[in-house]
Protein backbone atom coordinates (compact mmCIF):
# COMPACT_ATOMS: atom_id res chain seq x y z
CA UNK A 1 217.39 -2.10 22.30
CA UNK A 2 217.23 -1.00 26.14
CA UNK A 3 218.42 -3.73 28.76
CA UNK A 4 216.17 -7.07 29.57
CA UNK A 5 215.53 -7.21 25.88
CA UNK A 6 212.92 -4.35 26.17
CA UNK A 7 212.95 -1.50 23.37
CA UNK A 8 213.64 1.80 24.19
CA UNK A 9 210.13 4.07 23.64
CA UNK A 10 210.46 6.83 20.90
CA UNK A 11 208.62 9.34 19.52
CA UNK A 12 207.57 9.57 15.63
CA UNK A 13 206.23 12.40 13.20
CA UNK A 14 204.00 10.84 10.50
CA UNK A 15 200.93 11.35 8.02
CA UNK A 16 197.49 9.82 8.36
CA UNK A 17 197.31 7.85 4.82
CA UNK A 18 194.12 6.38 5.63
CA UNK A 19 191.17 6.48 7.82
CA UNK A 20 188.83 3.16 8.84
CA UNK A 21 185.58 5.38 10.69
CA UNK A 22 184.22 1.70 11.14
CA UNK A 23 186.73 1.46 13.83
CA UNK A 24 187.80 4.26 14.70
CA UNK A 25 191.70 4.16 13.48
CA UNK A 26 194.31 5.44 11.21
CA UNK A 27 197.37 4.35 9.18
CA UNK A 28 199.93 5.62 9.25
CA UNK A 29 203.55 6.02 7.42
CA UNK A 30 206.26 7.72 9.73
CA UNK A 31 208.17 11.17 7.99
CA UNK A 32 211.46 9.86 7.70
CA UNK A 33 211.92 5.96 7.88
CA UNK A 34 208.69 6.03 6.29
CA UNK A 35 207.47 2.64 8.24
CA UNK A 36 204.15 1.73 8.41
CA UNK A 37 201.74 1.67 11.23
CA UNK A 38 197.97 0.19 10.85
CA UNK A 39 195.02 0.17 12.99
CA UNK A 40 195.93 3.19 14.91
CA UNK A 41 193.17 4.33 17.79
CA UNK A 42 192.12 7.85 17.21
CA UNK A 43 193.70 10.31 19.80
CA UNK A 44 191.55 12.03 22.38
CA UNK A 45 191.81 14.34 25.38
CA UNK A 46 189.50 11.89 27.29
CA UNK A 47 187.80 8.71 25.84
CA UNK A 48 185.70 6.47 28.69
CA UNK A 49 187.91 3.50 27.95
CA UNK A 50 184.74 0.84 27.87
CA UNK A 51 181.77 2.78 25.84
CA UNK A 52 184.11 5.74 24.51
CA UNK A 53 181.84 8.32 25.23
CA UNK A 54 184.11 11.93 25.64
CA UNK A 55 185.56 14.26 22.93
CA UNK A 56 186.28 12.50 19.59
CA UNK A 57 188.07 14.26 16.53
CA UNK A 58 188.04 12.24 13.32
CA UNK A 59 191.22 13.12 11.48
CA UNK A 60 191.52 13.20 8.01
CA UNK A 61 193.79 11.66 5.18
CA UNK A 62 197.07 13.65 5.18
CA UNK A 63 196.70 14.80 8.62
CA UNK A 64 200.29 15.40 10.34
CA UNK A 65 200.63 13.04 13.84
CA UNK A 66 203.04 12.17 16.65
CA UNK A 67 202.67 8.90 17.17
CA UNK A 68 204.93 6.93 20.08
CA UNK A 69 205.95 3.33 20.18
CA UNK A 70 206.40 1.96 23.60
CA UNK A 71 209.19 0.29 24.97
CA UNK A 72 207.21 -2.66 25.92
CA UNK A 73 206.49 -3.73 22.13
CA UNK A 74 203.11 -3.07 22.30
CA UNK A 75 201.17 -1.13 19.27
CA UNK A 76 201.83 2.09 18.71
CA UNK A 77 199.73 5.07 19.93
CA UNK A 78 198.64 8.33 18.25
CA UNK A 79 199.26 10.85 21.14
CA UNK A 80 198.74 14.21 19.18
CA UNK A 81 197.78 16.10 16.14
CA UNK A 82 200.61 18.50 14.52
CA UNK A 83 200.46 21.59 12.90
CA UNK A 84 202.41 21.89 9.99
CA UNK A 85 204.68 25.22 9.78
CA UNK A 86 204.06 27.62 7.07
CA UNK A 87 207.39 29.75 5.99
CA UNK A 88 205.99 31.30 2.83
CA UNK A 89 206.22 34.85 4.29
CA UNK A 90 209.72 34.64 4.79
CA UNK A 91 209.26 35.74 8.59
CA UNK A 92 209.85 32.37 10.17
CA UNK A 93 207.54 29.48 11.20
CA UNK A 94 204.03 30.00 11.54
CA UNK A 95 201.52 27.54 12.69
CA UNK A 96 198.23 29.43 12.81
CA UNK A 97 196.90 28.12 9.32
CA UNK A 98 193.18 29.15 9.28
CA UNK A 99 192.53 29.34 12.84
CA UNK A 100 191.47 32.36 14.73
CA UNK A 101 193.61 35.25 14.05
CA UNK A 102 193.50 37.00 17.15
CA UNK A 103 193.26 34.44 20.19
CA UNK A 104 193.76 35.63 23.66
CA UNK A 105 195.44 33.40 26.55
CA UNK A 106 193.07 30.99 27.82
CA UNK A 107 190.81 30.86 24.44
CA UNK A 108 189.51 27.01 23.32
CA UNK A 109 188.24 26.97 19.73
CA UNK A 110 187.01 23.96 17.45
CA UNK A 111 186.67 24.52 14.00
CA UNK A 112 186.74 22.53 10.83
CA UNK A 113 188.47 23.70 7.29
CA UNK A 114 184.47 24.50 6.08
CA UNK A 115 184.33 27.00 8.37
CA UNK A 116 181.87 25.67 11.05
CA UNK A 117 183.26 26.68 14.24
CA UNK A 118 183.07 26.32 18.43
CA UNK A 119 184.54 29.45 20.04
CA UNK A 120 185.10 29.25 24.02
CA UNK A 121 186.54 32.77 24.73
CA UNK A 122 188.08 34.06 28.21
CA UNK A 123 185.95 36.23 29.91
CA UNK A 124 182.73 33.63 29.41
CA UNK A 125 181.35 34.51 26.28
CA UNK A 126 180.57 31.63 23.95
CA UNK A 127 180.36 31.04 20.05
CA UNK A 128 178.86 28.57 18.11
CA UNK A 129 178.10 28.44 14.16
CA UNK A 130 177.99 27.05 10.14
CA UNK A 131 179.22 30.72 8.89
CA UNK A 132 179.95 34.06 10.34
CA UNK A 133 175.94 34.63 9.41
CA UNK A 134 174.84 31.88 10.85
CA UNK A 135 175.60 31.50 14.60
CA UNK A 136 175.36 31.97 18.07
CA UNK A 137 176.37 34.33 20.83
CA UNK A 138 176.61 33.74 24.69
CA UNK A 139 177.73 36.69 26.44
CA UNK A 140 177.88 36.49 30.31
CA UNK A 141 176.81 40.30 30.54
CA UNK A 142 173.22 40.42 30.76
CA UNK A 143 173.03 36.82 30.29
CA UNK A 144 172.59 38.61 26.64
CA UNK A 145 171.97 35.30 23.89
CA UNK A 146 172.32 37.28 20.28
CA UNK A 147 171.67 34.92 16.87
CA UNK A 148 172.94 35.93 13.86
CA UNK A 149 171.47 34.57 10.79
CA UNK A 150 170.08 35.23 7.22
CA UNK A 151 167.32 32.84 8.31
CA UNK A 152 165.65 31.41 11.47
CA UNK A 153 163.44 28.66 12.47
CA UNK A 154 161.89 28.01 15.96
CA UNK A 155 159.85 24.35 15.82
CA UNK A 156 158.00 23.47 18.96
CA UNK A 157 154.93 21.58 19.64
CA UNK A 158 153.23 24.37 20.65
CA UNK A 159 153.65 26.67 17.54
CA UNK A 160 156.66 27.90 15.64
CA UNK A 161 158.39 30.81 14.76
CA UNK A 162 160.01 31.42 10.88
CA UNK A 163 162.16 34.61 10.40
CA UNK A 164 162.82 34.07 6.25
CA UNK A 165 164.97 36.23 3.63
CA UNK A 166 165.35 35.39 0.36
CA UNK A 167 168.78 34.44 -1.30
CA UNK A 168 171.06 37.65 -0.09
CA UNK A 169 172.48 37.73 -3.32
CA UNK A 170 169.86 39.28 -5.28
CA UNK A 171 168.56 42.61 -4.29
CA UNK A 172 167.19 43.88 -1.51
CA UNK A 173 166.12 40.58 -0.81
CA UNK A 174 162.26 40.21 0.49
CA UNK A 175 162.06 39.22 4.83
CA UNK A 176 158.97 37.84 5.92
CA UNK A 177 158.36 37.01 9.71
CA UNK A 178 155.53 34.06 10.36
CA UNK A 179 154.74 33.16 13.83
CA UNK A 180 152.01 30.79 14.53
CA UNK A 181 150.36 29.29 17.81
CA UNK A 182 148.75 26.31 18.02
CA UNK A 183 145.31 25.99 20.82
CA UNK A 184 146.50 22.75 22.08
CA UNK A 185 149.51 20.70 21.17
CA UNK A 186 148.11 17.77 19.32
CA UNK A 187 146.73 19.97 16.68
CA UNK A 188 147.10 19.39 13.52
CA UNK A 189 147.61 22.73 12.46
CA UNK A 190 148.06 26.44 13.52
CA UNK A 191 144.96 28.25 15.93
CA UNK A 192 147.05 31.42 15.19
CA UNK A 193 148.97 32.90 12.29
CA UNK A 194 150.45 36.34 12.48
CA UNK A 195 152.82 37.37 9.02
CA UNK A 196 154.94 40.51 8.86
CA UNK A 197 157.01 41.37 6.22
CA UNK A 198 156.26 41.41 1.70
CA UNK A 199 153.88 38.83 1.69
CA UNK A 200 152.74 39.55 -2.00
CA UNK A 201 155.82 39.10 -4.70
CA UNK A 202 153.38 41.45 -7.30
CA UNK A 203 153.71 45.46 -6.78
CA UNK A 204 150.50 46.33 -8.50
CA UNK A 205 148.11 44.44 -6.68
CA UNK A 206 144.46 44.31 -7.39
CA UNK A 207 142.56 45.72 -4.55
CA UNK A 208 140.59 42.41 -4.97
CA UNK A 209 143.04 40.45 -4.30
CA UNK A 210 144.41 42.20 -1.05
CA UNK A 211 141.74 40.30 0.35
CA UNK A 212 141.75 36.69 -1.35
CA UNK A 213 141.38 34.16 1.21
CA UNK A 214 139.01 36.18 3.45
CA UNK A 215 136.05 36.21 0.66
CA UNK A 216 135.54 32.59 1.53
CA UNK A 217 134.02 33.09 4.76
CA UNK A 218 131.07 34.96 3.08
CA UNK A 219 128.12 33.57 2.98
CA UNK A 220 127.26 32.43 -1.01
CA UNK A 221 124.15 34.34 -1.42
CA UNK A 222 125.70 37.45 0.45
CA UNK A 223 129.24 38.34 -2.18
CA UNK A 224 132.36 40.02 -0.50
CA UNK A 225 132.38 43.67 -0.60
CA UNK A 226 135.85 44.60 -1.54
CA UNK A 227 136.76 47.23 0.79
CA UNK A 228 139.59 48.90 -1.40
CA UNK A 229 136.96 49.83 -3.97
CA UNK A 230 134.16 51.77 -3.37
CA UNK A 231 131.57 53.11 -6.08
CA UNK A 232 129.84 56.60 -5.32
CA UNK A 233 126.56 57.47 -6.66
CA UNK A 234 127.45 58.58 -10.39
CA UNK A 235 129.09 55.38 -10.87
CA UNK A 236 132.71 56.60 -10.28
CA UNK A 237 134.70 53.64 -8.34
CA UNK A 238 137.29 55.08 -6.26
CA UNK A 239 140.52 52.64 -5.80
CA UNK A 240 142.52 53.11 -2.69
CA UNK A 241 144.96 50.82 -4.05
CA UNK A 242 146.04 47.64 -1.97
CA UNK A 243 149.57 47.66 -2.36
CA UNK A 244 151.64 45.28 -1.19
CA UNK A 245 150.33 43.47 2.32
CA UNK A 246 152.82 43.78 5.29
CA UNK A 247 150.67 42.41 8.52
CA UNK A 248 148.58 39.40 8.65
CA UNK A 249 146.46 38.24 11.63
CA UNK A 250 144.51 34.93 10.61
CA UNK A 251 142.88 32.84 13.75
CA UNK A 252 141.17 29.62 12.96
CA UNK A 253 139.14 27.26 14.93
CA UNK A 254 140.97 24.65 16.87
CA UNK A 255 143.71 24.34 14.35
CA UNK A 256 141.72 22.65 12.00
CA UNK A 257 142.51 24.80 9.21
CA UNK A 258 143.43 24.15 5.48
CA UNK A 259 143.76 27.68 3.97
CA UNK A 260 146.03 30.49 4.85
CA UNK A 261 149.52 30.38 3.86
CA UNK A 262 152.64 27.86 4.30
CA UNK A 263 154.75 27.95 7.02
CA UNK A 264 158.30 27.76 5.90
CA UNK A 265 157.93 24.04 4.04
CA UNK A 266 155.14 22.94 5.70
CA UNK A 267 152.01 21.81 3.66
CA UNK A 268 149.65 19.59 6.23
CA UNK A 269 145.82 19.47 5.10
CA UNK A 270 143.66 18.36 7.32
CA UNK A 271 140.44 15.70 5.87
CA UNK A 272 137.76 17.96 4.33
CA UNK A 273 136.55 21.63 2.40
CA UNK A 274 138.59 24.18 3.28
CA UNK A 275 138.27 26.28 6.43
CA UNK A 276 138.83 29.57 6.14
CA UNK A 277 139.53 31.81 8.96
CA UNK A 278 137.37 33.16 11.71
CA UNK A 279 139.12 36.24 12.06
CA UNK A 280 141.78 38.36 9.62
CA UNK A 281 143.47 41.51 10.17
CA UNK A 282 145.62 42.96 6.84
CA UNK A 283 147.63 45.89 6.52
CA UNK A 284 149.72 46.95 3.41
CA UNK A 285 152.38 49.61 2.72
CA UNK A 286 150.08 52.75 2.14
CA UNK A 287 148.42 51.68 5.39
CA UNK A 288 145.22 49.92 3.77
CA UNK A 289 143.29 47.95 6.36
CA UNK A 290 141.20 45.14 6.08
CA UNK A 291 139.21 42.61 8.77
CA UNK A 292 136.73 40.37 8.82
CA UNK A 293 135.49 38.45 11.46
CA UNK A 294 132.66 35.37 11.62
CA UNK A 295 131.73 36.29 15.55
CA UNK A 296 130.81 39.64 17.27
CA UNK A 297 132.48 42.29 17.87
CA UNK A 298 132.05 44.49 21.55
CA UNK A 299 134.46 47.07 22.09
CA UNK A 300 134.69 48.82 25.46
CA UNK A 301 136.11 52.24 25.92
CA UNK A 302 136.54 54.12 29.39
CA UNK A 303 137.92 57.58 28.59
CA UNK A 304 137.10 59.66 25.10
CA UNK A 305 137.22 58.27 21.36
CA UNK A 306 137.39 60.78 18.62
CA UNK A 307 136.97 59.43 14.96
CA UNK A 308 138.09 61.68 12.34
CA UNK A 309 137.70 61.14 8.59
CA UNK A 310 139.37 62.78 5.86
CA UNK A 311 137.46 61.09 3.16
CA UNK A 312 134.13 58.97 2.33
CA UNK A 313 132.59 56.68 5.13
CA UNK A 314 130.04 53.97 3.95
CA UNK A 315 128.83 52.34 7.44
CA UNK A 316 126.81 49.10 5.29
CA UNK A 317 124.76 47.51 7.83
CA UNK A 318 122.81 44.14 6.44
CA UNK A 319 120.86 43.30 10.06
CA UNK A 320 119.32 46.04 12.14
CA UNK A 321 121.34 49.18 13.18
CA UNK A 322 121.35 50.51 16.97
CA UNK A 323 122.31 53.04 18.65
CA UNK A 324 122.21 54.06 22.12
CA UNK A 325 123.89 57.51 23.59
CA UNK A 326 123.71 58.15 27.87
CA UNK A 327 122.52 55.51 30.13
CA UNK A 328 119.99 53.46 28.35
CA UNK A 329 117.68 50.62 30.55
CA UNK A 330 118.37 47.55 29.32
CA UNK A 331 116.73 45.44 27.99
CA UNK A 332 117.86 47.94 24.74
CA UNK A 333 115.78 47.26 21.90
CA UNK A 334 116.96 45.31 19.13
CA UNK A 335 116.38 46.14 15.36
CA UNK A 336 115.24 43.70 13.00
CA UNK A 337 117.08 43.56 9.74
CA UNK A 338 117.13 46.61 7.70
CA UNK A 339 116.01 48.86 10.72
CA UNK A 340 117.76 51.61 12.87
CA UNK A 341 117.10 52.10 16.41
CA UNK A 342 118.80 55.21 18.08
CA UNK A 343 118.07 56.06 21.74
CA UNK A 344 119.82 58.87 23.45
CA UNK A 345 119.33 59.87 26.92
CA UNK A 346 120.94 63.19 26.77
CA UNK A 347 120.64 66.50 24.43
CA UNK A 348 121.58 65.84 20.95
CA UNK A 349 123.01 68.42 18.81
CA UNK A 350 123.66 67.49 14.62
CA UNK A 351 125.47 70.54 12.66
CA UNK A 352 125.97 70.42 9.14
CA UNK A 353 127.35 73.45 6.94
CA UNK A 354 125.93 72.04 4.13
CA UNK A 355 122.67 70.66 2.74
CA UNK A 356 121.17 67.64 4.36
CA UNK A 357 119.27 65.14 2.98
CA UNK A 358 117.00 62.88 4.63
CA UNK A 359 115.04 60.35 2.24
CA UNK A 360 112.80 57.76 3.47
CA UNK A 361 109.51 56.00 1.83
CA UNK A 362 107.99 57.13 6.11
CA UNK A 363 109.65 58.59 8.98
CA UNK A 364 107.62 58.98 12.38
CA UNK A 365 108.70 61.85 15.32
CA UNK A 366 107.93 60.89 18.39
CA UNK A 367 108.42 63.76 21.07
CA UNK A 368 107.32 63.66 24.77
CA UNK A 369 107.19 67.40 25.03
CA UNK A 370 107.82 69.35 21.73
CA UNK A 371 109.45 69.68 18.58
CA UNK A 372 110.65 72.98 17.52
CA UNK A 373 111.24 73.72 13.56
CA UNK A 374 113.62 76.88 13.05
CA UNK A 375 115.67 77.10 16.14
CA UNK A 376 115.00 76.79 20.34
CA UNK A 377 113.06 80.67 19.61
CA UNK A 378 110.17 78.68 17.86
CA UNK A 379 106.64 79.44 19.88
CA UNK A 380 104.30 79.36 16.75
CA UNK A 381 102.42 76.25 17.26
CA UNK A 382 102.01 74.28 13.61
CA UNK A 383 97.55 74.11 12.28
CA UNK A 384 97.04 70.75 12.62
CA UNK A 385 95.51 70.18 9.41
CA UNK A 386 92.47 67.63 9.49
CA UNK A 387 91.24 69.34 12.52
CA UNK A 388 91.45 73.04 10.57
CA UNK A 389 89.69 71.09 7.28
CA UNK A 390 86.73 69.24 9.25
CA UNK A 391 85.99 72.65 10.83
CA UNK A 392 85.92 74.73 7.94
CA UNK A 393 83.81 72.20 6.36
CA UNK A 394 81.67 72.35 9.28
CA UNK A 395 81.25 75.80 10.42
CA UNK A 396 78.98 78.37 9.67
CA UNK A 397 78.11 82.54 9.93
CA UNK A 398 75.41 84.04 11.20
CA UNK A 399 72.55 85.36 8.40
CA UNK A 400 73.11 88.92 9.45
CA UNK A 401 77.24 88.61 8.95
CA UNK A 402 79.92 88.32 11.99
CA UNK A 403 82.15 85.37 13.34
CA UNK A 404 81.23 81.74 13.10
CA UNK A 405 78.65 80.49 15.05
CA UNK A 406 80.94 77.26 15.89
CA UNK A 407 83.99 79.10 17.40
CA UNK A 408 87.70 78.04 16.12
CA UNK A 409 88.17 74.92 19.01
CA UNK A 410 91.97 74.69 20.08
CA UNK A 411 92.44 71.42 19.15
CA UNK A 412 93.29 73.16 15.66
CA UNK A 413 96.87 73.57 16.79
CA UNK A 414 99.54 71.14 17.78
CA UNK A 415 100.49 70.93 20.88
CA UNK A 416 104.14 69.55 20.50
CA UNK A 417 105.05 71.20 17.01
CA UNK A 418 106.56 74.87 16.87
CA UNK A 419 108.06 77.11 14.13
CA UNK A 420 108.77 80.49 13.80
């Protein structure tokens, strides 16, 4: 005992035997007298001392601690958190335990024994994360942020963004990438959807059901045409085979939508049928594409398009057809359903090294000057034929023999048709 009755203060090394997290304290048992102290405050490296907001660590059962009892009697206070040395290697004391193996001078690290971990490293870069797969990098050059993860969720009112891989531990696990946008905030679901990645788990996928989804925005009396599978005129079908879809483009109305697919664990339905999408865009792995879209379509094109096919083209029209070529007046005429309008304003030239067929139940020519059958050479004009026929039925020779009376008018030939 120190003089005026006072004790002297002391330091002890003890073990945490239990914790109360009610009120944030310990008890304690000192190492060597083995005396017990109760209702210890938690230690800190600054605690606001009325609403003890700062930096709290909650130790745990077992937990090594220098504790010091003050000369004035009062309780005694948990000042520090001890390492405990580990001689197994026979080189001397160690006290690194599973910290990080390589710190350098200046280095502030947080970690817990389940291998979450805070990282504060000279030099300014920052690192923050669950597992060594799963975290967070600040690095000062470039202001660079770099997330590492297997994967990664982005929620925000305005959309979200879902980076998923399946369990790493099977095989080439599948990645799928799902970002989605909604219109306006208070949605209830996605305006936009866009997918990338194996979004079908089955290899040998129908070329029917590349599409599924999209079919319901047909009308019913007007079927899907499935555009993977096209049947020629013998009867042959063709399969381009779907494959396995990697890019997905859906857009929906106001983010009113029921169909489409989940995002991550989400499953909100909105009251009513199903809506399906008012746009699509598909592409799988040999390059398939599909789209469909419920409004028009005007694509504008400054400098040169060239369109080459390898294979079959089926252009399937259900309304009218037009075509304009060169600077065409408006208003341009509009087909009705079933009909083709073409209107060029230039020369036209149409090649083919092959037969061509043109088969119609009545096709009408109109020229302004001439049509020429055989090449530009043609100067024969064509015998009009009911002209030729009511003259010949009309005409007559004189008694004694010579040329008709009625001489052969002009009007016989055409005017505007030549061959050669």
């Amino acid at each position: 005992m120190a003089q005026g009755g006072a004790f002297q203060t002391q330091a002890v090394v003890g073990t945490v035997v239990d914790v109360n997290l009610l009120t944030y304290t310990v008890d304690a048992v000192s190492e060597h007298t083995n005396k017990f102290y109760p209702n210890i405050p938690f230690s800190s490296p600054y605690c606001n001392d009325a609403q003890g907001e700062g930096f709290t660590a909650v130790p745990e059962v077992g937990s090594w601690v220098l504790l010091v009892e003050p000369g004035d009697g009062s309780d005694a206070i948990l000042v520090a958190y001890l390492m405990k040395p580990d001689s197994s290697d026979g080189e001397g004391a160690d006290y690194r335990g599973n910290r990080h193996k390589r710190p350098k001078s200046g280095d502030i690290s947080m970690t817990t024994r389940d291998g979450n971990f805070f990282y504060l490293h000279r030099g300014g870069s920052l690192r923050l994360g669950a597992t060594p797969i799963a975290q967070r990098m600040y690095v000062p050059l470039n202001n660079l942020i770099r997330d590492i993860c297997q994967e990664y969720k982005l929620e925000t009112i305005g959309g979200s963004l879902h980076w998923r891989v399946e369990n790493i531990e099977v095989n080439n696990p599948v990645a799928e990438l799902t970002l989605s946008a909604r219109e306006l905030a208070e949605d209830l679901n996605p305006s936009v959807i866009v997918r990338i990645g194996r979004l079908s788990d089955d290899e040998t996928v129908e070329p029917g059901t590349f599409r599924e989804g999209a079919s319901l925005a047909y009308p019913a009396n007007q079927p899907p045409v499935d555009l993977f599978t096209h049947t020629t005129e013998a009867g042959v079908v063709n399969q381009q085979g779907a494959g396995v879809a990697y890019i997905e483009l859906e857009i929906h109305r106001l983010g009113r939508h029921v169909s489409g697919p989940k995002i991550g664990e989400e499953n909100i339905e909105a009251d009513g049928p199903p809506v399906p999408p008012k746009f699509i865009f598909r592409v799988d792995r040999e390059g398939n594409q599909f789209s469909r879209t419920e409004g028009g379509v005007n694509r504008e094109v400054a400098g040169k398009s060239f369109i080459r096919m390898e294979s079959d083209f089926t252009h399937h029209v259900l309304g009218g057809y037009n075509t304009a070529v060169g600077t065409v007046p408006e208003p341009f005429p509009v087909a009705t359903p079933g009909n083709l309008i073409e209107k060029v304003q230039t020369d036209t030239t149409r090649e083919c090294s092959a037969t061509m067929k043109d088969k119609c139940n009545f096709r009408v020519i109109d020229a302004a000057t001439s049509i020429k059958l055989g090449g530009d050479t043609a100067l024969q004009p064509v015998v009009r034929g009911s002209d030729l026929f009511a003259w010949l039925s009309a005409h007559a020779h004189p008694p004694t023999g010579g040329p008709p009376i009625t001489p052969l008018p002009p009007t016989v030939l055409s005017q505007k048709v030549y061959i050669e």
